[in-house]
N, C-alpha and C. Protein backbone atom coordinates (compact mmCIF):
# COMPACT_ATOMS: atom_id res chain seq x y z
N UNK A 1 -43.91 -18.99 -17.46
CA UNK A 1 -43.53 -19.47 -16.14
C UNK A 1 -42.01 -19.67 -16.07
N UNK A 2 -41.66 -20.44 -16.93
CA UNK A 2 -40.03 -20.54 -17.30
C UNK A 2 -38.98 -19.29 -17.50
N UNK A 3 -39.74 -18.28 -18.06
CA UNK A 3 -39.13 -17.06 -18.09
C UNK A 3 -39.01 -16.37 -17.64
N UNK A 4 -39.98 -16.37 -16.47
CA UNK A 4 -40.37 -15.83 -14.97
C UNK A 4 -38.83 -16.09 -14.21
N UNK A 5 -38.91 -17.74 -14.17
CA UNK A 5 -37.97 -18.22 -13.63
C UNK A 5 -36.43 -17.21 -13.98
N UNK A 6 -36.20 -17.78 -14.86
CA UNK A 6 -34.88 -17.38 -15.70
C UNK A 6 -35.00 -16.00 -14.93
N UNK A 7 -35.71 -15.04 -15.24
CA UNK A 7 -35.87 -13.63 -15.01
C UNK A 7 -35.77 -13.24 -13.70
N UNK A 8 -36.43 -14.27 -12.85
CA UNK A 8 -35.88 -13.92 -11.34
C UNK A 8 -34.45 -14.26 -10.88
N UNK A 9 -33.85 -15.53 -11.34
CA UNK A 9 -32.71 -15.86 -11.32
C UNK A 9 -31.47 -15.14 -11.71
N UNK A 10 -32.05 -14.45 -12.75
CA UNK A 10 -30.64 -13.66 -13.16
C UNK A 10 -30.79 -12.02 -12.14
N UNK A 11 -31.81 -11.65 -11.97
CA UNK A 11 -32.05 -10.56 -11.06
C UNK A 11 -31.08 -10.70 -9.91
N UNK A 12 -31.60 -11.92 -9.43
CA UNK A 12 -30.88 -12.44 -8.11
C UNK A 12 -29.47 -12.35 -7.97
N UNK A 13 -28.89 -12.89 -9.12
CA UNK A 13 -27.94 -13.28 -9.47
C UNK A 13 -27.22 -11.88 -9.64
N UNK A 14 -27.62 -11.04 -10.35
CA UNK A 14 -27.25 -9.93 -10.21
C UNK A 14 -26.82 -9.02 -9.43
N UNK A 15 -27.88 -9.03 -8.41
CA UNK A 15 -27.90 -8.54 -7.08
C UNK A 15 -26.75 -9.22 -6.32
N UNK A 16 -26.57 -10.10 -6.19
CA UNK A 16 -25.48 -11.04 -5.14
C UNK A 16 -24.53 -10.30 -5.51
N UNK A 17 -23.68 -10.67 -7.33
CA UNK A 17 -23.02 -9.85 -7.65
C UNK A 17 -22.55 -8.05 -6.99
N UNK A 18 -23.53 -7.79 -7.20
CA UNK A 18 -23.11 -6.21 -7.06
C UNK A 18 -23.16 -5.96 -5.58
N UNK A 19 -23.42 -6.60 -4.41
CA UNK A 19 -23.57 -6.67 -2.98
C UNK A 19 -22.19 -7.19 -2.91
N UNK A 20 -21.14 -8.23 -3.77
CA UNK A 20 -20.46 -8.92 -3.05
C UNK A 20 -19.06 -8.01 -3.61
N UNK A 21 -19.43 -7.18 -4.72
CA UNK A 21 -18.36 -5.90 -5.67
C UNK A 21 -18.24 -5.03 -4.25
N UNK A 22 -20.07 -4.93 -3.66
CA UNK A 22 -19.54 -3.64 -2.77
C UNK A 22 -19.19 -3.77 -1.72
N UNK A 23 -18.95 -5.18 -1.06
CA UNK A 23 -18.66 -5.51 0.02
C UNK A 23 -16.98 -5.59 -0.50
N UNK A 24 -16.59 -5.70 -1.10
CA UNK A 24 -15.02 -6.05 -1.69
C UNK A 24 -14.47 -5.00 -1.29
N UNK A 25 -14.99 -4.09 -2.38
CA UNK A 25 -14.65 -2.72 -2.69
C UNK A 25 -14.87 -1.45 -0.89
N UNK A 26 -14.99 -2.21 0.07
CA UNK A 26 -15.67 -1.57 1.29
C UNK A 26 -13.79 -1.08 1.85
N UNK A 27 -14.13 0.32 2.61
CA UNK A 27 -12.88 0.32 2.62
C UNK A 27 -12.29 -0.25 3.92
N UNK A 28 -10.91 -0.64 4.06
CA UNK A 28 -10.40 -1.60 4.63
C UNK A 28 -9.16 -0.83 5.25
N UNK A 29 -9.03 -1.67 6.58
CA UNK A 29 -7.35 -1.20 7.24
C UNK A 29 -6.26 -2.34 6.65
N UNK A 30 -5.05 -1.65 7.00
CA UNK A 30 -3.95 -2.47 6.52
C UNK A 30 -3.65 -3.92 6.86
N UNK A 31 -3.95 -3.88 8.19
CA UNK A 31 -4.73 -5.32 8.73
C UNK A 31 -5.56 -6.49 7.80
N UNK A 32 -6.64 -5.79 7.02
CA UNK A 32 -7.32 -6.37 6.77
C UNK A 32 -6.75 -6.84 5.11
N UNK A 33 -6.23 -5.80 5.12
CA UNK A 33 -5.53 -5.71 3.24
C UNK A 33 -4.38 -6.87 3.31
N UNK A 34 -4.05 -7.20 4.38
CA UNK A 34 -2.73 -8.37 4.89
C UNK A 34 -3.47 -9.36 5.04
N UNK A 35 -4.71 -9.63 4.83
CA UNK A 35 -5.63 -10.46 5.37
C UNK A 35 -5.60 -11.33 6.83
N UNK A 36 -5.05 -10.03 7.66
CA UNK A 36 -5.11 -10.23 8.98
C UNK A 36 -4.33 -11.73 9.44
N UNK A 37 -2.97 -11.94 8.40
CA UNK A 37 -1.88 -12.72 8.77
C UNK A 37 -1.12 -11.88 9.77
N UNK A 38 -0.19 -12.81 11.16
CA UNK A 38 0.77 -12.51 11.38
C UNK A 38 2.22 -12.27 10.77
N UNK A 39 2.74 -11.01 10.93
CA UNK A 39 3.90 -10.52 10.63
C UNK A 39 4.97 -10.07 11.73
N UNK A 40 6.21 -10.70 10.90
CA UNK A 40 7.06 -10.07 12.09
C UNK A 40 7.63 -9.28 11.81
N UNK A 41 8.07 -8.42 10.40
CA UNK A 41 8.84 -7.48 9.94
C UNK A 41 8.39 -6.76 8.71
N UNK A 42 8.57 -5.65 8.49
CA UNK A 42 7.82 -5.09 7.69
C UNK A 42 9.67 -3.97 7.39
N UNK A 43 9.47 -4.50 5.69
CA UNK A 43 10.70 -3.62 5.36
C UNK A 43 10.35 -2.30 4.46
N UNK A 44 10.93 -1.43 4.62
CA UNK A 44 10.47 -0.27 3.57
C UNK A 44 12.01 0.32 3.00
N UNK A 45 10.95 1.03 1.97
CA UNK A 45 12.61 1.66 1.00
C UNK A 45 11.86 3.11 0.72
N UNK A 46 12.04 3.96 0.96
CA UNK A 46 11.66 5.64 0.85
C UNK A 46 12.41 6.44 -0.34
N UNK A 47 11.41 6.95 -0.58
CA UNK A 47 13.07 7.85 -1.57
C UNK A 47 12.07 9.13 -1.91
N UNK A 48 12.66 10.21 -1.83
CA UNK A 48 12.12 11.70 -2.26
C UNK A 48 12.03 12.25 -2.91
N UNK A 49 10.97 12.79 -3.75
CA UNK A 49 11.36 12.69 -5.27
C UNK A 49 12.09 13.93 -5.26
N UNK A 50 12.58 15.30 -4.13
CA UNK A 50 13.73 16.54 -4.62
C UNK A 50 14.67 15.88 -4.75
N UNK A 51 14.79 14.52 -4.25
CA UNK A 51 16.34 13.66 -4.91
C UNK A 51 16.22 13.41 -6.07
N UNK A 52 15.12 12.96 -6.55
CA UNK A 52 15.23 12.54 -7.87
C UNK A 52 15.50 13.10 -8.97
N UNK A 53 16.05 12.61 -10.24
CA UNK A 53 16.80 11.98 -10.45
C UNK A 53 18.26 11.92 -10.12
N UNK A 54 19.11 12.69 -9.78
CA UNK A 54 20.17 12.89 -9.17
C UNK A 54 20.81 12.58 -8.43
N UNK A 55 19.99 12.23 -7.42
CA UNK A 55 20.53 11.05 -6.17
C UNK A 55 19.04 9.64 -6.27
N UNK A 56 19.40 8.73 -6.76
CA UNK A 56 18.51 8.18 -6.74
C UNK A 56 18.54 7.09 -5.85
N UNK A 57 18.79 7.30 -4.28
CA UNK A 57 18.46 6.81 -3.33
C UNK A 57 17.51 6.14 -2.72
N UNK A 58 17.63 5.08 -2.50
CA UNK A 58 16.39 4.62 -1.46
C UNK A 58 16.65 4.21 -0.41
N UNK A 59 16.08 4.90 0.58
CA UNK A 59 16.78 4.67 2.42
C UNK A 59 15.76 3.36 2.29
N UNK A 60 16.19 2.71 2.91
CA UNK A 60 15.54 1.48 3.56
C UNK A 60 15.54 1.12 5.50
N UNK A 61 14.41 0.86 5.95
CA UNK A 61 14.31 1.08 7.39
C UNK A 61 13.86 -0.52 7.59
N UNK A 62 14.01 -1.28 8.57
CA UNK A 62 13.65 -2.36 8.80
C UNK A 62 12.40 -2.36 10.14
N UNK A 63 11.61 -2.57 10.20
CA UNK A 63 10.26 -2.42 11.51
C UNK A 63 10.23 -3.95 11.96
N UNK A 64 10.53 -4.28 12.97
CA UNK A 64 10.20 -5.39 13.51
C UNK A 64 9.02 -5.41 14.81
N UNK A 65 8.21 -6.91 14.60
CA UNK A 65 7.05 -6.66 15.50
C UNK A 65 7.43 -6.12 17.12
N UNK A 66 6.96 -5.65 17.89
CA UNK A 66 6.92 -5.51 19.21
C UNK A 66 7.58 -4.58 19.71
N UNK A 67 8.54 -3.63 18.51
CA UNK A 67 8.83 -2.81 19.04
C UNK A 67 8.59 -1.32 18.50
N UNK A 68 9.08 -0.49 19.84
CA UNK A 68 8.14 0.83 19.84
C UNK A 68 8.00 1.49 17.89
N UNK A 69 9.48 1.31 17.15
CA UNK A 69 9.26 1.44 15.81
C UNK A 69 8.26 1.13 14.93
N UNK A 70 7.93 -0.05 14.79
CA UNK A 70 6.67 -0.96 14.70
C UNK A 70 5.86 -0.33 15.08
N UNK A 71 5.07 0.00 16.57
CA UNK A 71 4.31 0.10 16.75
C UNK A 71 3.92 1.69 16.63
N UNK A 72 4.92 2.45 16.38
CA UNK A 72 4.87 3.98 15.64
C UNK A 72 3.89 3.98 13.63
N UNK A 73 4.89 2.78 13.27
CA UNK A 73 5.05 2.93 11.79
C UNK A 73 3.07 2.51 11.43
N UNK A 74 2.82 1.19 12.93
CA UNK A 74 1.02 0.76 12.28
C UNK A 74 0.37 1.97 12.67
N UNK A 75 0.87 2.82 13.88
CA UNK A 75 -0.31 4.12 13.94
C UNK A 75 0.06 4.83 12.96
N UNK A 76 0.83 5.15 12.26
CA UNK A 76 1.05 5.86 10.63
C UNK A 76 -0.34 5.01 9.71
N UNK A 77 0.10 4.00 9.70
CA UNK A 77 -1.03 3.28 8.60
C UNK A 77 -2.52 3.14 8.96
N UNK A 78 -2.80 2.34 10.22
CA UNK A 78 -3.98 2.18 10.36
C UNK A 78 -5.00 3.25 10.07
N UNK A 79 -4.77 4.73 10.84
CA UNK A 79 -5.74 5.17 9.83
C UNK A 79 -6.33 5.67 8.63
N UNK A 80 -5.12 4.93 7.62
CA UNK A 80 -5.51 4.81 6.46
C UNK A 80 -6.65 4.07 5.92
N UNK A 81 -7.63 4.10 4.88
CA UNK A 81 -8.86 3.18 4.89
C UNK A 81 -8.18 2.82 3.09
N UNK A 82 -8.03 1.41 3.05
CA UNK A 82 -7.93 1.29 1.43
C UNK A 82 -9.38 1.35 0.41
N UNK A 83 -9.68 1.31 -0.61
CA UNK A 83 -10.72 0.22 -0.94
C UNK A 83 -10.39 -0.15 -2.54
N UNK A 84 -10.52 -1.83 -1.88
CA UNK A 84 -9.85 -2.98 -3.28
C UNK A 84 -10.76 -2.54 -4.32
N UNK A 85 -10.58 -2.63 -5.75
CA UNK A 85 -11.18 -2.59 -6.84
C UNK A 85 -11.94 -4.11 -6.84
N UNK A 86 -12.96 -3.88 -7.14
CA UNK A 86 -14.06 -5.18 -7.17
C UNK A 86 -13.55 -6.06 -9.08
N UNK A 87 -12.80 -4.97 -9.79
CA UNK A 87 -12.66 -5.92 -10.91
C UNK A 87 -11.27 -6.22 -10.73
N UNK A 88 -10.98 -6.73 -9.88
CA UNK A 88 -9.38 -7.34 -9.44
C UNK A 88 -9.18 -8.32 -10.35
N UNK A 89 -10.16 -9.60 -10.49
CA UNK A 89 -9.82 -10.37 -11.20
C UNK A 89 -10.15 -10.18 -12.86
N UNK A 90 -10.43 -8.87 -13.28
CA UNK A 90 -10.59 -8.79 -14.60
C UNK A 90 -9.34 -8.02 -15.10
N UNK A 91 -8.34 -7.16 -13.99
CA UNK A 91 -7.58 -6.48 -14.73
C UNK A 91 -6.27 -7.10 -15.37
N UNK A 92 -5.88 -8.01 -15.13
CA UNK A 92 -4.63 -8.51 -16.00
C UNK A 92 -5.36 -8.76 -17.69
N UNK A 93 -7.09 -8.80 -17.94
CA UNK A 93 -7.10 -8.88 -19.11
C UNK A 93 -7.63 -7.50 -19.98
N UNK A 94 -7.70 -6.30 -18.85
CA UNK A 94 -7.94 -5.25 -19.42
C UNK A 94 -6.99 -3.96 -19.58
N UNK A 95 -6.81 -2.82 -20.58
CA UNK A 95 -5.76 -2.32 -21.08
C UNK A 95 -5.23 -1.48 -19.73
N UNK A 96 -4.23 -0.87 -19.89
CA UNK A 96 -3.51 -0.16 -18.58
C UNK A 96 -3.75 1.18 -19.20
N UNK A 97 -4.42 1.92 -18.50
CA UNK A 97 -4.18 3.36 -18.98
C UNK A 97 -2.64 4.16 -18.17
N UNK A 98 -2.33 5.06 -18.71
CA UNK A 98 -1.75 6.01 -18.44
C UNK A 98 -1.55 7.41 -17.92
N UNK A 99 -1.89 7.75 -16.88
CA UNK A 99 -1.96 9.09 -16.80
C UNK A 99 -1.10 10.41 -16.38
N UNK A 100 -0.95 11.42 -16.61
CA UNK A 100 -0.05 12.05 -15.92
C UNK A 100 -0.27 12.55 -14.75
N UNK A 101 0.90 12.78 -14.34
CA UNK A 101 0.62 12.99 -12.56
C UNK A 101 1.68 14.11 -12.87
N UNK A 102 1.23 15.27 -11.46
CA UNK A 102 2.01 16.66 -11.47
C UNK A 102 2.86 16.03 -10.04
N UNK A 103 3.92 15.81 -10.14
CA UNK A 103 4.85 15.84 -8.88
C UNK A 103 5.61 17.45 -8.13
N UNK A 104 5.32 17.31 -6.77
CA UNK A 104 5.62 18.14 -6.17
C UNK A 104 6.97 17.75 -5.22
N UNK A 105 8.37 17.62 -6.01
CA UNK A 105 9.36 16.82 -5.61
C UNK A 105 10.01 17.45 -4.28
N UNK A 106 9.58 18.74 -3.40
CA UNK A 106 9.70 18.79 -1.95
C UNK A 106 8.90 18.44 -0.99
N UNK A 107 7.72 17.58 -1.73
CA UNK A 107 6.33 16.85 -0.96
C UNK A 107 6.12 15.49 -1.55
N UNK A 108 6.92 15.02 -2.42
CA UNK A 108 5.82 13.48 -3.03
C UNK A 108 7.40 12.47 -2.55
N UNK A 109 6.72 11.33 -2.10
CA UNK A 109 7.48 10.50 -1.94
C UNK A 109 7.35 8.72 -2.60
N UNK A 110 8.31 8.35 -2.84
CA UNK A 110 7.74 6.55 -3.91
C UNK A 110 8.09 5.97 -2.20
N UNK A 111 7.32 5.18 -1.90
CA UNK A 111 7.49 4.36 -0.66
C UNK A 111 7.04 2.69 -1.03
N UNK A 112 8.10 1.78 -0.49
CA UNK A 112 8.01 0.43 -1.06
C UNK A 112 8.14 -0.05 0.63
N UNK A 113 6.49 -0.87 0.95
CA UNK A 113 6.47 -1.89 2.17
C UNK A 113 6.52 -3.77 1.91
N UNK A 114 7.44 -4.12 2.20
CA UNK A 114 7.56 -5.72 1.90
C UNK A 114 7.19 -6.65 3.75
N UNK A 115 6.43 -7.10 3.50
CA UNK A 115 5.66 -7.33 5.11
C UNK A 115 6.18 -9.23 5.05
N UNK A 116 6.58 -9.63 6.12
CA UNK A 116 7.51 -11.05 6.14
C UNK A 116 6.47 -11.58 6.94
N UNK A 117 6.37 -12.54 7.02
CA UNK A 117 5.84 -13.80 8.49
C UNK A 117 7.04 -14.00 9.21
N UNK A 118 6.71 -14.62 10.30
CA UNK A 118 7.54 -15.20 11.47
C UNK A 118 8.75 -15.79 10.69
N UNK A 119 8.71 -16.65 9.59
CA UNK A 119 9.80 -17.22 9.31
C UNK A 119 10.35 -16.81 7.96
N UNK A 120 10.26 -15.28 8.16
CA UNK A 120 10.69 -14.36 7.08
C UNK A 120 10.48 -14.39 6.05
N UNK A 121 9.28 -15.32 5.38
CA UNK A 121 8.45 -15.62 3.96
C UNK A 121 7.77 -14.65 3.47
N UNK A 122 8.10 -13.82 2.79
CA UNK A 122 7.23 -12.96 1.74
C UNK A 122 5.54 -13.13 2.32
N UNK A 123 5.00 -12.26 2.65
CA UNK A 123 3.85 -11.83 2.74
C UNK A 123 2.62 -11.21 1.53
N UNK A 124 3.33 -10.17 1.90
CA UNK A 124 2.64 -8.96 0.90
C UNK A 124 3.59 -7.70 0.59
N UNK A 125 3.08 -7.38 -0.37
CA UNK A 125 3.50 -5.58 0.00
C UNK A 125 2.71 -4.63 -0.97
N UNK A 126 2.94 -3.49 -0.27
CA UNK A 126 2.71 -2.06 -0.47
C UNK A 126 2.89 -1.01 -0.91
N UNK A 127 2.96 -0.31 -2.03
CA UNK A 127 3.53 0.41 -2.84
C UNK A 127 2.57 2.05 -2.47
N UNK A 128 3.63 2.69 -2.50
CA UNK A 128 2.82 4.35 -2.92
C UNK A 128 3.90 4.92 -3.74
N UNK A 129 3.63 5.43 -4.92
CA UNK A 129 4.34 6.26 -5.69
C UNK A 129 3.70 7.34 -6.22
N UNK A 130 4.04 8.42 -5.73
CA UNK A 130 3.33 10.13 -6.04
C UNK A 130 1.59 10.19 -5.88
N UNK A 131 1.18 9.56 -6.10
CA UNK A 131 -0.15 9.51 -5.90
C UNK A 131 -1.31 8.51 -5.66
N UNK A 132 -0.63 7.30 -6.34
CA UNK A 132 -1.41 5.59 -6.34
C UNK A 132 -0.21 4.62 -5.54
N UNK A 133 -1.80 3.90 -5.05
CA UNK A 133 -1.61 2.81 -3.96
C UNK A 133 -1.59 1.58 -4.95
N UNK A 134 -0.96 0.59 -4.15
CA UNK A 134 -1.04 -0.44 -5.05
C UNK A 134 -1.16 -1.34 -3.57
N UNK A 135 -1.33 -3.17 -4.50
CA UNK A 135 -0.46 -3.69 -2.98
C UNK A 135 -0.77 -5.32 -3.72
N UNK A 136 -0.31 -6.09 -3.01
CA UNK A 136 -0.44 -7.84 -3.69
C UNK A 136 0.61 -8.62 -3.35
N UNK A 137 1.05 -9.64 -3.00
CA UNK A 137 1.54 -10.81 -2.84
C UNK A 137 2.39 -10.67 -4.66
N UNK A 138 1.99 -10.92 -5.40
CA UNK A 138 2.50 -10.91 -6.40
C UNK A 138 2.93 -9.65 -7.53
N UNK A 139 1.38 -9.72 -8.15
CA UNK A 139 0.81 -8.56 -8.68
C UNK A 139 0.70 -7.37 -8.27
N UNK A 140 0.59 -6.11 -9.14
CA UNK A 140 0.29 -4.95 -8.31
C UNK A 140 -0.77 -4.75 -8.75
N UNK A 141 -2.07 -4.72 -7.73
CA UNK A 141 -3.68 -4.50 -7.41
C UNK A 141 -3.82 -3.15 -7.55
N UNK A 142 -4.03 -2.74 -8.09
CA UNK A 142 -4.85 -1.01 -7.55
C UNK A 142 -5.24 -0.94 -6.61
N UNK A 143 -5.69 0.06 -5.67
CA UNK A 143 -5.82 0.38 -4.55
C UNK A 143 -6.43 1.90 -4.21
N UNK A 144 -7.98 2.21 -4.26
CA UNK A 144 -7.80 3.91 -4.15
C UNK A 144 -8.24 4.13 -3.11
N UNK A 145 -7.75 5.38 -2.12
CA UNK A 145 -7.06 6.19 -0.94
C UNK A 145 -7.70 7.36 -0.96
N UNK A 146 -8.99 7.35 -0.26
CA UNK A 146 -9.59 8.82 -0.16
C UNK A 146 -8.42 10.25 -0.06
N UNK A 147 -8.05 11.09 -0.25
CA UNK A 147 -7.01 11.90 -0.19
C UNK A 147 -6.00 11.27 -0.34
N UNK A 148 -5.53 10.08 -1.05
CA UNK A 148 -4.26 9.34 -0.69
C UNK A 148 -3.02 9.73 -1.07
N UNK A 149 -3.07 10.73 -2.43
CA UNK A 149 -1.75 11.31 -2.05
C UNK A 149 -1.19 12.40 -0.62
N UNK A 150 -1.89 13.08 -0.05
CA UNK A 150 -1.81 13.47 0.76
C UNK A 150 -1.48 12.61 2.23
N UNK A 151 -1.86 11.91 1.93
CA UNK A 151 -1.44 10.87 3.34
C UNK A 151 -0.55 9.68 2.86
N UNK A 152 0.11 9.21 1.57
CA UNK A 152 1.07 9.22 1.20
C UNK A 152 2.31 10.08 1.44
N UNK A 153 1.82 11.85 1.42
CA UNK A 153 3.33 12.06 1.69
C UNK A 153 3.09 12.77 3.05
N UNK A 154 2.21 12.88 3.94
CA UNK A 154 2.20 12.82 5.28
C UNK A 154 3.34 11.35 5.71
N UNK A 155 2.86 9.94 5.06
CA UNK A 155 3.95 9.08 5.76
C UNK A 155 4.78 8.95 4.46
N UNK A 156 5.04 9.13 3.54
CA UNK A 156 6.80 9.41 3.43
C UNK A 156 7.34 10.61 3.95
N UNK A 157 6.99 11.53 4.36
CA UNK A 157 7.80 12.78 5.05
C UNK A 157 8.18 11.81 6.44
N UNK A 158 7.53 11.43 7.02
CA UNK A 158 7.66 10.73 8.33
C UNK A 158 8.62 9.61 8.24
N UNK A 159 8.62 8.79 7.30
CA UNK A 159 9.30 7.72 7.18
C UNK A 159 10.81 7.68 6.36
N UNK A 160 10.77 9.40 5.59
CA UNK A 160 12.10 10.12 5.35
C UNK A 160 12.61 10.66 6.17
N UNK A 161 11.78 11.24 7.25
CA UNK A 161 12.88 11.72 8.54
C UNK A 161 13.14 10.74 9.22
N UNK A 162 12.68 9.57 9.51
CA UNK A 162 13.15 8.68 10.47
C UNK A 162 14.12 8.42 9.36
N UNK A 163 14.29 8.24 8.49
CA UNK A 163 15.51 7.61 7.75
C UNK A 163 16.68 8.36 7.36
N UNK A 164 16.27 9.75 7.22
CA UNK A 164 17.41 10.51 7.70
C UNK A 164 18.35 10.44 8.86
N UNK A 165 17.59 10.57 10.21
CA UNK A 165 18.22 10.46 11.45
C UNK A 165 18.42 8.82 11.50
N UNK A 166 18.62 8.42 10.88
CA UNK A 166 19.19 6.66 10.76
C UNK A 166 20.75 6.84 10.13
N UNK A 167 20.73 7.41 9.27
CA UNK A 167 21.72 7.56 8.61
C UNK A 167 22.21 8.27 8.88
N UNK A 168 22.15 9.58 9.96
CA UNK A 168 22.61 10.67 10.74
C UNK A 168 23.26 10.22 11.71
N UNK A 169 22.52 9.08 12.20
CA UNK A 169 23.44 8.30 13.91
C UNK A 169 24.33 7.31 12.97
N UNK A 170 24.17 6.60 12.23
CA UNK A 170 25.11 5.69 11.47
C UNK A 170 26.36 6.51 10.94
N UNK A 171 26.26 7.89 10.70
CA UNK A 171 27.30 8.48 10.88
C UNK A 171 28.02 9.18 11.57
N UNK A 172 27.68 9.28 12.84
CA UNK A 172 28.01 9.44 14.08
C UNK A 172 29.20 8.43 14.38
N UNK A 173 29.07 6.90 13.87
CA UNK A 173 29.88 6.40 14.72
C UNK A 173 31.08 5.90 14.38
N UNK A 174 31.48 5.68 15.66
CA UNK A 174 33.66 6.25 15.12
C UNK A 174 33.75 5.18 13.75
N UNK A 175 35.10 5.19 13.27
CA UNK A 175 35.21 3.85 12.54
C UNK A 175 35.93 2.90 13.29
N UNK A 176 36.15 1.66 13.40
CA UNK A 176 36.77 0.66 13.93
C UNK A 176 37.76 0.14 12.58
């Protein structure tokens, strides 16, 4: 009878578990990955890897809420779908693998998003480099991206030309 017990309990227990991995692991908008805090600025730093190593540049663009920039840069993201790794809280004690990645340095881009609150306090941010997502307040979380390198450098191509023509009108203008 007791073992019955035990035996249903850990079943249960089990089950919750792996319902609450797959509800974690469910994939998510950027919204939701921010845990649907208000933000007023969202900073990024781009860089291409045909620059790399040679010019090792990083344009940086500033997005503030409400305007048309902003509201260009979330239709870039939103239809991205993330989905969190359910062993989030086991990986700082498990080993880091390594893998190689083939870069295609007239298509892959490293893109760094730092997302502020109203009173410019660190939020979160967002990492894509050649192929993996990351993202965390602190830490960098894993993050995997159905096709995600591909829509990684769909928005760094996008977010390198806007930063080109940034630095194209910034040199446009006279000197004083």
């Amino acid at each position: 009878m007791i073992r019955n017990r035990i035996k249903t309990s850990i079943i249960i227990l089990i089950v919750l578990v792996i319902a609450a991995a797959a509800w974690y692991a469910r994939p998510v908008t950027f919204r939701t990955l921010i845990e649907n805090q208000d933000f007023k600025t969202i900073g990024v730093s781009v860089r291409s890897e045909a620059e790399f190593p040679e010019h090792n540049n990083l344009h940086n663009l500033t997005f503030t809420a409400g305007t048309p920039e902003m509201d260009a840069l979330l239709e870039h993201l939103e239809p991205i779908h993330f989905h969190r790794s359910p062993l989030e809280p086991l990986l700082p004690f498990l080993p880091s693998f390594s893998h190689w990645v083939t870069v295609e340095p007239e298509e892959d881009y490293v893109i760094y998003f730092a997302i502020y609150d109203e009173q410019d306090h660190f939020l979160q941010h967002l990492e894509f480099w050649i192929n993996e997502w990351c993202y965390g307040p602190e830490t960098k979380l894993p993050l995997y991206v159905v096709n995600g390198q591909e829509k990684g450098r769909e928005l760094g191509a996008w977010l390198w030309e806007m930063a080109q023509e940034k630095q194209s009108n910034s040199d446009d203008l006279p000197e004083i």
